[in-house]
Protein backbone atom coordinates (compact mmCIF):
# COMPACT_ATOMS: atom_id res chain seq x y z
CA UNK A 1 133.22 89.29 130.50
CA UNK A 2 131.88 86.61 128.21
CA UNK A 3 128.34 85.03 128.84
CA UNK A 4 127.02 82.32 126.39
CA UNK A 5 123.69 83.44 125.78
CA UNK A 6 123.62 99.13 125.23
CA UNK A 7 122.02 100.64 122.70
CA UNK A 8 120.26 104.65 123.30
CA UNK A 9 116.85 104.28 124.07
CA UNK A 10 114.16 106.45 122.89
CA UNK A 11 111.28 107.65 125.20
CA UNK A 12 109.05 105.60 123.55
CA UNK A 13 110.69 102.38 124.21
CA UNK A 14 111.01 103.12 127.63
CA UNK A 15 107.64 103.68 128.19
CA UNK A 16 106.76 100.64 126.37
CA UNK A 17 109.38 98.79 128.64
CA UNK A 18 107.45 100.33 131.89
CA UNK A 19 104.50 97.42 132.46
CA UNK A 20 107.48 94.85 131.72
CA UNK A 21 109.86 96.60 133.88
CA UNK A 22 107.39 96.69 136.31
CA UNK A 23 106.66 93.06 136.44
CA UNK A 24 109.95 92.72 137.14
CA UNK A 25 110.17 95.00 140.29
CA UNK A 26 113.09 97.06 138.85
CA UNK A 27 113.57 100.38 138.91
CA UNK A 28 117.76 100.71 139.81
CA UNK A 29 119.70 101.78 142.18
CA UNK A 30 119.48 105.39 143.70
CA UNK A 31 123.26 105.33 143.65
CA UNK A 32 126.25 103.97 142.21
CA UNK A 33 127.57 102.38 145.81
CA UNK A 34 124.20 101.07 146.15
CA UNK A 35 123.82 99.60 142.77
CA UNK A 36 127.26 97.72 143.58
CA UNK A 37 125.87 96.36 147.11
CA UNK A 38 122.85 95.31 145.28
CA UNK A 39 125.18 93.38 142.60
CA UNK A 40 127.40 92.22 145.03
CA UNK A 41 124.23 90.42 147.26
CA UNK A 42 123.29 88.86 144.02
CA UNK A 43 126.62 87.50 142.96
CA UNK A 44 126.42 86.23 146.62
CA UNK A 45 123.25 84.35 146.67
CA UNK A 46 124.31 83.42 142.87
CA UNK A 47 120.45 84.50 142.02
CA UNK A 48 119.80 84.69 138.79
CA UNK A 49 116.81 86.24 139.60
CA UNK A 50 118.47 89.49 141.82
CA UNK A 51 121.17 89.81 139.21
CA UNK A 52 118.44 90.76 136.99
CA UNK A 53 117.36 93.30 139.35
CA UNK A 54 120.97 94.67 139.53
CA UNK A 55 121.39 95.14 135.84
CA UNK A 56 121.06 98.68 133.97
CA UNK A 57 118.09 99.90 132.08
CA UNK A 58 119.73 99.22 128.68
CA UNK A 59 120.80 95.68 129.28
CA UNK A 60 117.58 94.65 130.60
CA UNK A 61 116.14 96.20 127.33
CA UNK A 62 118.59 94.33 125.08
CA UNK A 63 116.79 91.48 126.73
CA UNK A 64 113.84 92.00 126.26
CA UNK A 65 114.51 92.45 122.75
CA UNK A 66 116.34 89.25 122.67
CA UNK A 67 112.87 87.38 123.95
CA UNK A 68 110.32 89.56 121.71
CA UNK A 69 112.36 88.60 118.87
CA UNK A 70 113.01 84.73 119.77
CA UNK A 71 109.35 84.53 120.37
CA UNK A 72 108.51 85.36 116.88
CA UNK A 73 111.41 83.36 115.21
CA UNK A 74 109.67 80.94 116.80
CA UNK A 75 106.72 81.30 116.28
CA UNK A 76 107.25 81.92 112.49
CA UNK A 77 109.28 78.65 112.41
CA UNK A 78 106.46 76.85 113.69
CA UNK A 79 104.35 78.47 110.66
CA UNK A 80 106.56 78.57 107.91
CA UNK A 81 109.68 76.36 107.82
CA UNK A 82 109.34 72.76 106.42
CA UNK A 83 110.12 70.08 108.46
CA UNK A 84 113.57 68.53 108.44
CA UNK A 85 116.58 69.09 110.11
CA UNK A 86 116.92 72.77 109.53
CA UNK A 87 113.68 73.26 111.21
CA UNK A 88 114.46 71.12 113.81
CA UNK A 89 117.73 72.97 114.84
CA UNK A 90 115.71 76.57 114.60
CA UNK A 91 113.41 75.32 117.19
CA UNK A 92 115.66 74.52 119.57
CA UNK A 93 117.57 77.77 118.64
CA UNK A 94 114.57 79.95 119.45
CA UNK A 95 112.65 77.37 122.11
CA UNK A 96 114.43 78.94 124.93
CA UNK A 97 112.57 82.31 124.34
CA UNK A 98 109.52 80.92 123.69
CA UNK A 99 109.11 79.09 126.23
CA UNK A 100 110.30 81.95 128.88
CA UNK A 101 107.93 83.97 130.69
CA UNK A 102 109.58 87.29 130.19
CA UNK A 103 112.99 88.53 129.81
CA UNK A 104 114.09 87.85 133.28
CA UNK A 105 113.53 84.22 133.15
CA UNK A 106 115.74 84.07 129.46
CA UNK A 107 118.20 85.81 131.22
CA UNK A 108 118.23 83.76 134.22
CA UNK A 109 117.80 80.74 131.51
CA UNK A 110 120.67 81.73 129.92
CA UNK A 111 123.37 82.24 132.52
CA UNK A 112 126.67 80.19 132.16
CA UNK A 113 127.98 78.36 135.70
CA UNK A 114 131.45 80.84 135.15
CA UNK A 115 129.50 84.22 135.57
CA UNK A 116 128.99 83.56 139.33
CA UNK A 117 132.97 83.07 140.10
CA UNK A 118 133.78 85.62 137.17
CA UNK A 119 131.90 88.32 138.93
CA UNK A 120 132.63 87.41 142.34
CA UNK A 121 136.70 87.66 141.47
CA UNK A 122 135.82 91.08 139.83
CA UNK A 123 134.02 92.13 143.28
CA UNK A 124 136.91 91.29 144.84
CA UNK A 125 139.38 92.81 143.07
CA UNK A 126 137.30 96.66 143.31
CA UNK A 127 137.03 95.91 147.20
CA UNK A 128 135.23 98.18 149.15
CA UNK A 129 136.01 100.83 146.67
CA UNK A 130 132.89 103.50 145.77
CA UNK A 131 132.11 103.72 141.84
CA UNK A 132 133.84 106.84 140.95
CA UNK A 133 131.39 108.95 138.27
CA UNK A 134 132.01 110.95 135.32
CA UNK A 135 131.20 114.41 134.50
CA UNK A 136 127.92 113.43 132.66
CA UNK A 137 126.73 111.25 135.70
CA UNK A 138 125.41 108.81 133.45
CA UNK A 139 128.02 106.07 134.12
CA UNK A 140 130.20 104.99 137.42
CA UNK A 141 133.34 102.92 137.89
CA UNK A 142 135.86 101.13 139.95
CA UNK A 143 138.91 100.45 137.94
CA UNK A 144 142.18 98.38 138.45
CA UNK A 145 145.30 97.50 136.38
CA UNK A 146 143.26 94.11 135.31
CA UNK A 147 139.87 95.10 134.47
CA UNK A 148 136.87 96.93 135.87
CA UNK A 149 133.39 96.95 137.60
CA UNK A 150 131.02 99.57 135.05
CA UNK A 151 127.42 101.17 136.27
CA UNK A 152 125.20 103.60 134.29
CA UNK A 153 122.62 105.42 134.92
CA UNK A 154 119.58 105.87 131.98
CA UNK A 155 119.42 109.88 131.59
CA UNK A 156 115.53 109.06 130.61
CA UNK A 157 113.07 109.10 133.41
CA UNK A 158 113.85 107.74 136.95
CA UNK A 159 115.49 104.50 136.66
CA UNK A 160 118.69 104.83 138.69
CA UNK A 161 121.94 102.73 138.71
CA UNK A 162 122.56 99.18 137.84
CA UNK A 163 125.46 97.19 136.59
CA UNK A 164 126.19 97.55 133.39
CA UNK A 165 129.24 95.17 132.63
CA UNK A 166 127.31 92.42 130.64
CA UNK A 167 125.72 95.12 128.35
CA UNK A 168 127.66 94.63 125.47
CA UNK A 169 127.12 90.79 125.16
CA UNK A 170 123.31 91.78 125.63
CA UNK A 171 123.54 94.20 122.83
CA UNK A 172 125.20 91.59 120.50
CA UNK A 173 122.60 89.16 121.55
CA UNK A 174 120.05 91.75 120.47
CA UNK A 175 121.82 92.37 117.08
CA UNK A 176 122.02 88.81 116.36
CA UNK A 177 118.16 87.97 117.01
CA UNK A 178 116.88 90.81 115.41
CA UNK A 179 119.30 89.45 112.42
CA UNK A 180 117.20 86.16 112.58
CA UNK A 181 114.06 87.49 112.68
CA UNK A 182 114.63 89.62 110.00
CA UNK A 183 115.58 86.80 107.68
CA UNK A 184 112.97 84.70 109.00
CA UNK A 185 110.44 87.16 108.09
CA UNK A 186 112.07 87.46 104.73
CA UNK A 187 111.97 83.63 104.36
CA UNK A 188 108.35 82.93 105.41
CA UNK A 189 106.91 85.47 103.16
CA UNK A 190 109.42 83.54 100.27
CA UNK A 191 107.75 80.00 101.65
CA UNK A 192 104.18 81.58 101.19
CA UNK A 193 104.40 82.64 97.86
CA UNK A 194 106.37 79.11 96.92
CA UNK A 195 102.89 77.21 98.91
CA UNK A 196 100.74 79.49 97.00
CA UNK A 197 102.09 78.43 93.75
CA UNK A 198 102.31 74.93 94.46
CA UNK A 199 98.46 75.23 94.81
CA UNK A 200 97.51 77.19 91.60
């Protein structure tokens, strides 16, 4: 599915996820079938917010990665960059994140009108059909001839189910923004040695 807007995770991470996780009031699903009731209710009440809540461990991480890093960009824009029109169009690149709370409200933020039919037609199509899951019992899925409903389960700590079908534009989302940040890092250090030899 594409959204206009799941990588391993180390214990570390996670437990530097926990306060934000927390916040959040998400800890999964205990079970695959419940992790696609708890998806399904969201799709119903299109809630950004409950979708959120329905999502696996990884793609809520990508996220939060996505914000951390568009917070910065920003921030460093603000700092660095010289006005004109490249700055201008960096700030409204990264404003979005800076101006969101946490990652659940970029997420929410950054939700296109055609995920709510999209995954409601995807719903329907696995029926009343239980997530079957594989040998590992990290992941869980309902499949049919045109496409399928995916679930996974973190094998770190207790964080149960959630839906895991919009991980991989997460993860891209997280590639790309660390990507920026990156280069922005590269290019403000590159600005502050130009300033500082303007001024010698």
């Amino acid at each position: 599915m594409k959204i206009r807007f799941s990588p391993s995770i180390t214990l570390t991470a996670i437990l530097l996820a926990l306060p934000m996780l927390a916040a959040c009031g998400q800890r999964g699903s205990k079970t695959p079938a419940e992790a696609k009731v708890r998806l399904a209710a969201a799709v119903a009440a299109r809630d950004p917010a409950r979708l959120w809540g329905a999502l696996d461990l990884a793609t809520q991480w990508s996220w939060m990665s996505v914000h951390r890093a568009g917070r910065e960009s920003y921030d460093i824009t603000l700092s660095n960059v010289p006005d004109g029109q490249q700055r201008e169009r960096m700030i409204r690149r990264f404003e979005p994140a800076a101006t969101s709370e946490n990652a659940a409200a970029l997420f929410a933020k950054s939700l296109a009108a055609d995920v709510w039919p999209a995954l409601a037609a995807q719903l329907a199509a696995a029926g009343d059909r239980v997530p079957t899951v594989n040998a590992a019992g990290t992941e869980a899925e309902i499949v049919w001839p045109s496409g399928r409903l995916l679930f996974r389960k973190t094998s770190r700590l207790a964080f149960g189910w959630g839906f895991a079908g919009l991980a991989d534009e997460a993860e891209a989302l997280q590639r790309a923004a660390s990507a920026d940040l990156e280069a922005l890092r590269t290019n403000a250090a590159d600005y502050e040695r130009a300033a500082a030899r303007g001024l010698r």
